[in-house]
N, C-alpha and C. Protein backbone atom coordinates (compact mmCIF):
# COMPACT_ATOMS: atom_id res chain seq x y z
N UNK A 1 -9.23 -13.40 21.00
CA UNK A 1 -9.67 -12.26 20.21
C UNK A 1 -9.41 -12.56 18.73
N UNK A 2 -10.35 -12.11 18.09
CA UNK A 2 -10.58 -12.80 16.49
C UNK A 2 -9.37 -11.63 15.63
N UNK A 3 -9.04 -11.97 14.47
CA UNK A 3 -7.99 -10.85 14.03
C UNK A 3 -8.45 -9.85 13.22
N UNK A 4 -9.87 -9.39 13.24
CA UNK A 4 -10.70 -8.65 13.06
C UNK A 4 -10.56 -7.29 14.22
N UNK A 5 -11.07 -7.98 15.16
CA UNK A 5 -10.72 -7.53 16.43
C UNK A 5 -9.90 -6.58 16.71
N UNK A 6 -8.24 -7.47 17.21
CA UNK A 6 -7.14 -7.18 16.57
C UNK A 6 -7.08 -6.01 16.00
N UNK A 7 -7.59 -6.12 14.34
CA UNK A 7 -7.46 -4.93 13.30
C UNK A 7 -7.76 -3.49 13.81
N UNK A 8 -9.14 -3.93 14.41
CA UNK A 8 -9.79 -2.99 14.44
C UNK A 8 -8.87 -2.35 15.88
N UNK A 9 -8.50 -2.97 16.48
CA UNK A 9 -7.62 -2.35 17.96
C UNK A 9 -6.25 -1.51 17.25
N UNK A 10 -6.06 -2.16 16.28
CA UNK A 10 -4.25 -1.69 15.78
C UNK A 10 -4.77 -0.24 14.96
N UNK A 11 -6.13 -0.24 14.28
CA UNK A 11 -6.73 0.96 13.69
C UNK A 11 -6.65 2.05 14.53
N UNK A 12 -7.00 1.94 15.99
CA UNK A 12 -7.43 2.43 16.76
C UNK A 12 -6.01 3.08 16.77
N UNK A 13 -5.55 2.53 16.73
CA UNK A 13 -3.94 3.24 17.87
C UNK A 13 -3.31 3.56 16.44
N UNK A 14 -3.61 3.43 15.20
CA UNK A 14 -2.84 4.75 14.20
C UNK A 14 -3.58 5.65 14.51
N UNK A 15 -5.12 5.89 14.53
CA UNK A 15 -5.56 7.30 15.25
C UNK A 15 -4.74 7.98 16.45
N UNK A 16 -4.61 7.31 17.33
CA UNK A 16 -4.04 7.58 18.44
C UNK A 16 -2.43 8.24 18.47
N UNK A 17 -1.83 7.21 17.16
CA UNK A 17 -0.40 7.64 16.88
C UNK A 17 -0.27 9.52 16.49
N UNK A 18 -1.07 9.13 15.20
CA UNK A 18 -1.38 9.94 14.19
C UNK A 18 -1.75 11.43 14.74
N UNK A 19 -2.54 11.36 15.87
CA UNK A 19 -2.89 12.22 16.73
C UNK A 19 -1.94 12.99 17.77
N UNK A 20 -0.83 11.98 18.11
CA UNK A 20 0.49 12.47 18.66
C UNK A 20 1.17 13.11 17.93
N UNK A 21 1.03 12.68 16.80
CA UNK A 21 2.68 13.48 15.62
C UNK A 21 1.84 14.55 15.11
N UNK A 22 0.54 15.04 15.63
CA UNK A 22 -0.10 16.22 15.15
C UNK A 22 -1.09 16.19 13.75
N UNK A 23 -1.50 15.49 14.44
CA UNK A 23 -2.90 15.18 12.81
C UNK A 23 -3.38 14.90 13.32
N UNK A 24 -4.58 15.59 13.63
CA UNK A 24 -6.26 14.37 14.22
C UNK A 24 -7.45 14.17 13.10
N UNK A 25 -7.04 12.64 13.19
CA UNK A 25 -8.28 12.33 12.08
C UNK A 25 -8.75 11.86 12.43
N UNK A 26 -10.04 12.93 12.48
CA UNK A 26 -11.80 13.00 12.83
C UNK A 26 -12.08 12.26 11.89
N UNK A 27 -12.30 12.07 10.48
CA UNK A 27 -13.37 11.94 9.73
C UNK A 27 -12.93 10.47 9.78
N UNK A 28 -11.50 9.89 10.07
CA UNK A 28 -11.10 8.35 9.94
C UNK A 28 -11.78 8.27 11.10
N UNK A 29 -11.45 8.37 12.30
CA UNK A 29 -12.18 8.16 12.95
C UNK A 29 -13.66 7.74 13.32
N UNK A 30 -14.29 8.87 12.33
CA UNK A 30 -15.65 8.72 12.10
C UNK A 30 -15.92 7.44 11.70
N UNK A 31 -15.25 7.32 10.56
CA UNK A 31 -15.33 5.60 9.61
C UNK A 31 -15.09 4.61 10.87
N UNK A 32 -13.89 4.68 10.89
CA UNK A 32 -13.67 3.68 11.90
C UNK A 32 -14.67 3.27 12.60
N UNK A 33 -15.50 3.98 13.90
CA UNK A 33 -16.73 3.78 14.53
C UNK A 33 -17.79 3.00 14.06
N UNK A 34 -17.92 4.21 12.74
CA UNK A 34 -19.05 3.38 11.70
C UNK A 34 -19.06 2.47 10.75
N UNK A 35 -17.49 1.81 10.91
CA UNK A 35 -17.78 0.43 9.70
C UNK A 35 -16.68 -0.07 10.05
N UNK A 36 -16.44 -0.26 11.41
CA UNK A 36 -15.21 -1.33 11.58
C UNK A 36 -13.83 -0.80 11.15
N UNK A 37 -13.10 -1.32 11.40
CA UNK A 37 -11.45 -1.68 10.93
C UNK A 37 -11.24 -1.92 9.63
N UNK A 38 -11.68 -3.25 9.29
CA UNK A 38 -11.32 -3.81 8.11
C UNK A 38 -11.97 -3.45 7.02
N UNK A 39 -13.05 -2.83 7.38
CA UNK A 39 -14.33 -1.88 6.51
C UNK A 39 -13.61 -0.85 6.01
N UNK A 40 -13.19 0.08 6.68
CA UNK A 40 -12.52 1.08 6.61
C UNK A 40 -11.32 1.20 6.06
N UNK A 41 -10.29 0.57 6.14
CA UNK A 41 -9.33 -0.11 5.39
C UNK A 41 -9.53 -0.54 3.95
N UNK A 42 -10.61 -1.13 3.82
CA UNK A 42 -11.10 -1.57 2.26
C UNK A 42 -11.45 -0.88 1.62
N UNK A 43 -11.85 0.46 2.10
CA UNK A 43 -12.88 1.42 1.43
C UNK A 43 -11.50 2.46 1.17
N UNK A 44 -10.86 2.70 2.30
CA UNK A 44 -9.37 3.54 2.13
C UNK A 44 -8.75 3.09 1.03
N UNK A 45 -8.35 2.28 1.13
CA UNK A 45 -7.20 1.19 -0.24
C UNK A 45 -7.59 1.22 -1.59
N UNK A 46 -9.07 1.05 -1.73
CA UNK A 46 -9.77 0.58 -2.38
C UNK A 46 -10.00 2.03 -3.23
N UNK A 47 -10.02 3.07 -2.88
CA UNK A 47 -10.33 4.28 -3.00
C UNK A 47 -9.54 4.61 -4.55
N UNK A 48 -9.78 4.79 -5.41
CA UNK A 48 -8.91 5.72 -6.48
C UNK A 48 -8.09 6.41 -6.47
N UNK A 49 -7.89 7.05 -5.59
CA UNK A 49 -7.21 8.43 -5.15
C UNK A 49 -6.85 8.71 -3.85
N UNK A 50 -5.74 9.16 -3.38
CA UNK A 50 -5.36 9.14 -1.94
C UNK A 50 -6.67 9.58 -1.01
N UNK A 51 -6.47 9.28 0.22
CA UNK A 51 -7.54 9.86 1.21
C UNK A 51 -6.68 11.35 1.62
N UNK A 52 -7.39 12.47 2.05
CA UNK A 52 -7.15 13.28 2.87
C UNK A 52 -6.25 13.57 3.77
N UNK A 53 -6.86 11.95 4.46
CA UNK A 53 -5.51 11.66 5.32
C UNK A 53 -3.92 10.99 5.42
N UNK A 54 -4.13 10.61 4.12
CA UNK A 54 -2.66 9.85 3.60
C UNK A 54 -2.18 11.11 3.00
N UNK A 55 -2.59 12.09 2.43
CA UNK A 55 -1.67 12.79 2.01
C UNK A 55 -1.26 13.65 2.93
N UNK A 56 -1.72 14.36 3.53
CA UNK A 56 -1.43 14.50 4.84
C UNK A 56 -0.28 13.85 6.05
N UNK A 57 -0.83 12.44 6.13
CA UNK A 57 0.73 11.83 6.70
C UNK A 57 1.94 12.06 5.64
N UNK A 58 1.58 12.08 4.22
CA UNK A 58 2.88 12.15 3.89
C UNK A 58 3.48 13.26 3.38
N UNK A 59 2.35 14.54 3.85
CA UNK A 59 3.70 15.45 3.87
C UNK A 59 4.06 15.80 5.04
N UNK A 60 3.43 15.05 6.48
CA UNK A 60 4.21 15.06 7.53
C UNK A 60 5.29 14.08 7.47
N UNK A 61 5.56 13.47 6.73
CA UNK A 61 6.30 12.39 6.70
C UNK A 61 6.42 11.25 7.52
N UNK A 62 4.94 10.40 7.73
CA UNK A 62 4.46 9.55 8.51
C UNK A 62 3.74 8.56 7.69
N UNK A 63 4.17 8.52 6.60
CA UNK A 63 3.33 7.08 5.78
C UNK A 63 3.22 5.52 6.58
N UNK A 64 4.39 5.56 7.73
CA UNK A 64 4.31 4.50 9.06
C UNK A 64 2.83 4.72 9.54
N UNK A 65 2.12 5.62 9.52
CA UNK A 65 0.87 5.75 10.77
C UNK A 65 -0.09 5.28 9.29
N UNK A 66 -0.02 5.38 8.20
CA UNK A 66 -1.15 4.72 7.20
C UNK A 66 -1.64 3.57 7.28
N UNK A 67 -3.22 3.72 6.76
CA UNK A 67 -3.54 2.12 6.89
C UNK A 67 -2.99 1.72 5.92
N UNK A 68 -2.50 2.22 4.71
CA UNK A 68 -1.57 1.18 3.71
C UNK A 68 -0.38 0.66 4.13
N UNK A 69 -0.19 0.86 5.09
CA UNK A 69 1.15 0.59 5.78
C UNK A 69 0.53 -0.75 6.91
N UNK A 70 -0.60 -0.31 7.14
CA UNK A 70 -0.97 -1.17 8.50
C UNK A 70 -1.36 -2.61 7.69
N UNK A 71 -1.95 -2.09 6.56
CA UNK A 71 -2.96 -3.62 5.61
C UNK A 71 -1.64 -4.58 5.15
N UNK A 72 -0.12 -3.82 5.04
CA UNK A 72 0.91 -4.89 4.69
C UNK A 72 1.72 -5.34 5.88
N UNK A 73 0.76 -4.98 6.87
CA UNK A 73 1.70 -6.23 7.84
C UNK A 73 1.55 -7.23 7.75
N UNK A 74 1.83 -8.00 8.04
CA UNK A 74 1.99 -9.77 7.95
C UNK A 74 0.91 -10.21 9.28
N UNK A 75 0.94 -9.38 9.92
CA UNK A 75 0.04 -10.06 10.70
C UNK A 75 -1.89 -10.09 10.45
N UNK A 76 -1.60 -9.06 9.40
CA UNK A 76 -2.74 -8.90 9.07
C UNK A 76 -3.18 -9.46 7.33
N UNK A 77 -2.37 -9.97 6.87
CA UNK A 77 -2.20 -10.68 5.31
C UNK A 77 -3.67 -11.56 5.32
N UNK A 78 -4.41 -12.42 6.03
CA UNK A 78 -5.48 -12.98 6.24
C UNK A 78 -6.46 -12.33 6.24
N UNK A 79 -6.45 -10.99 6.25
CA UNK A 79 -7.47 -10.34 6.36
C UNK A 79 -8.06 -9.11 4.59
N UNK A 80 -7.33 -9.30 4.27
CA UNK A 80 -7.10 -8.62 2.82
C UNK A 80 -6.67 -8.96 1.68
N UNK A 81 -7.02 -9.27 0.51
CA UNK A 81 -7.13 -10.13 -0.61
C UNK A 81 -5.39 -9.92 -1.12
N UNK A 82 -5.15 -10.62 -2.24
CA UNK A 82 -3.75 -9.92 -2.91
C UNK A 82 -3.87 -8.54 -3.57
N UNK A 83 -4.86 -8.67 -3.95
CA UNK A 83 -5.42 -7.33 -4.80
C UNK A 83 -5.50 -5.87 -3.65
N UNK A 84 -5.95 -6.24 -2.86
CA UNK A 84 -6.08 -5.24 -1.85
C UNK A 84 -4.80 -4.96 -1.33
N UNK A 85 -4.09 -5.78 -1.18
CA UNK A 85 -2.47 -5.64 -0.15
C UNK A 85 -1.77 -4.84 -1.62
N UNK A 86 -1.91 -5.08 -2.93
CA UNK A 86 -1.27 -4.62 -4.01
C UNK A 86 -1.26 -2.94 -4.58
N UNK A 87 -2.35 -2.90 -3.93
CA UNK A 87 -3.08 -1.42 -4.05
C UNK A 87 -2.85 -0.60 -2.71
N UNK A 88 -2.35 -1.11 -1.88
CA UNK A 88 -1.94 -0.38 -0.19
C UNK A 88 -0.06 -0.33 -0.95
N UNK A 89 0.27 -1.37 -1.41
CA UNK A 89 1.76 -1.35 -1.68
C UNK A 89 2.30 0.07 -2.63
N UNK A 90 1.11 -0.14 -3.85
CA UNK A 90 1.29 0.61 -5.00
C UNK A 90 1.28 2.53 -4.52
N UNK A 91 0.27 2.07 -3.73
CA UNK A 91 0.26 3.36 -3.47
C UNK A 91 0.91 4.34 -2.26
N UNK A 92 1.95 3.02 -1.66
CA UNK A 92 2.84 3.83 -0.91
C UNK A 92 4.00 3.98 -1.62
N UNK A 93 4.39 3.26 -2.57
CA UNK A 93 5.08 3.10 -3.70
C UNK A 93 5.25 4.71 -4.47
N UNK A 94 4.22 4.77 -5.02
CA UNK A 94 3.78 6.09 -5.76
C UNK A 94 4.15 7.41 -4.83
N UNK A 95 3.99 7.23 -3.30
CA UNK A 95 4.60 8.54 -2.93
C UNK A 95 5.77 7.99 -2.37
N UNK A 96 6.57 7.37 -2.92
CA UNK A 96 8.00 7.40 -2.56
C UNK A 96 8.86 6.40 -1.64
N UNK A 97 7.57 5.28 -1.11
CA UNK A 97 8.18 4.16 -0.14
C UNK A 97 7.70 2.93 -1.02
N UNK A 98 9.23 2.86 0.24
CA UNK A 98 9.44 1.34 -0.04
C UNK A 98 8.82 0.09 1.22
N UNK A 99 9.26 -1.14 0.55
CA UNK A 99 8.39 -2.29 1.78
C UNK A 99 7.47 -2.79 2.24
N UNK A 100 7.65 -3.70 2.83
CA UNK A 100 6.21 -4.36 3.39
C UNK A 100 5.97 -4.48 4.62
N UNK A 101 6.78 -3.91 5.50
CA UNK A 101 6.68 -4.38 7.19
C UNK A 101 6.12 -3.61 7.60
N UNK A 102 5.43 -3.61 9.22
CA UNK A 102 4.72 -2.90 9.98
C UNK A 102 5.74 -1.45 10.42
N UNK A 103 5.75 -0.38 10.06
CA UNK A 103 6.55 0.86 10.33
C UNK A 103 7.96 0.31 10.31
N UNK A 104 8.23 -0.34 9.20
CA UNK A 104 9.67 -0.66 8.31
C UNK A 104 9.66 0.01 7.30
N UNK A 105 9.07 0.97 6.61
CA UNK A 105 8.80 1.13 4.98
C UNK A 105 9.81 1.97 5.74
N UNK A 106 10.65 2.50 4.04
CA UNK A 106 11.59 3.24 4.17
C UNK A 106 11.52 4.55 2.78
N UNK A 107 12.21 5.52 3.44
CA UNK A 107 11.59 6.54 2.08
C UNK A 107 12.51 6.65 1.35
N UNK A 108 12.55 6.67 -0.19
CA UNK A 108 13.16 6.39 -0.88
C UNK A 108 14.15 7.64 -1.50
């Protein structure tokens, strides 16, 4: 399985998470379907301004279930430029975390 693939499977299951701790995101979802994993991720990150749904995880206090959280795992570093991983960092940064690991960030 290609690490595209992968992505798009680990996407899947922050919906899934995200959906347990009481947030269902439909409209990520939606994306997801319609432009892949890594599509969706790029367009999230990439975004100016938080999504809907990041602010949301973080005033549930779940910035772990974010794709800015998911784009700085290490297992996924091949798949997203420096610029892109810098802008997932910055902006978990900005609401208050720290780190780079897969649901290691810590709140500050």
């Amino acid at each position: 399985m290609t690490d595209e693939r992968n992505f798009d499977q680990a996407m899947r299951q922050l919906y899934l998470d995200a959906k347990d701790a009481g947030y269902n995101a439909t409209y990520f979802l939606r994306m997801l379907n319609e432009l892949g994993g890594v599509a969706t991720a790029r367009k999230l990150v990439g975004s100016p301004t938080p999504s809907d749904g990041f602010t949301k995880l973080w005033e549930m206090g779940r910035l772990d279930l974010s794709v800015e959280a998911l784009v700085l795992d290490a297992r996924w570093k091949g798949l997203f430029s420096d610029q892109e991983q810098a802008a997932a960092r910055r902006r978990l940064t900005d609401y208050g975390w720290r780190g780079d690991t897969r649901r290691g960030l810590k709140r500050i």
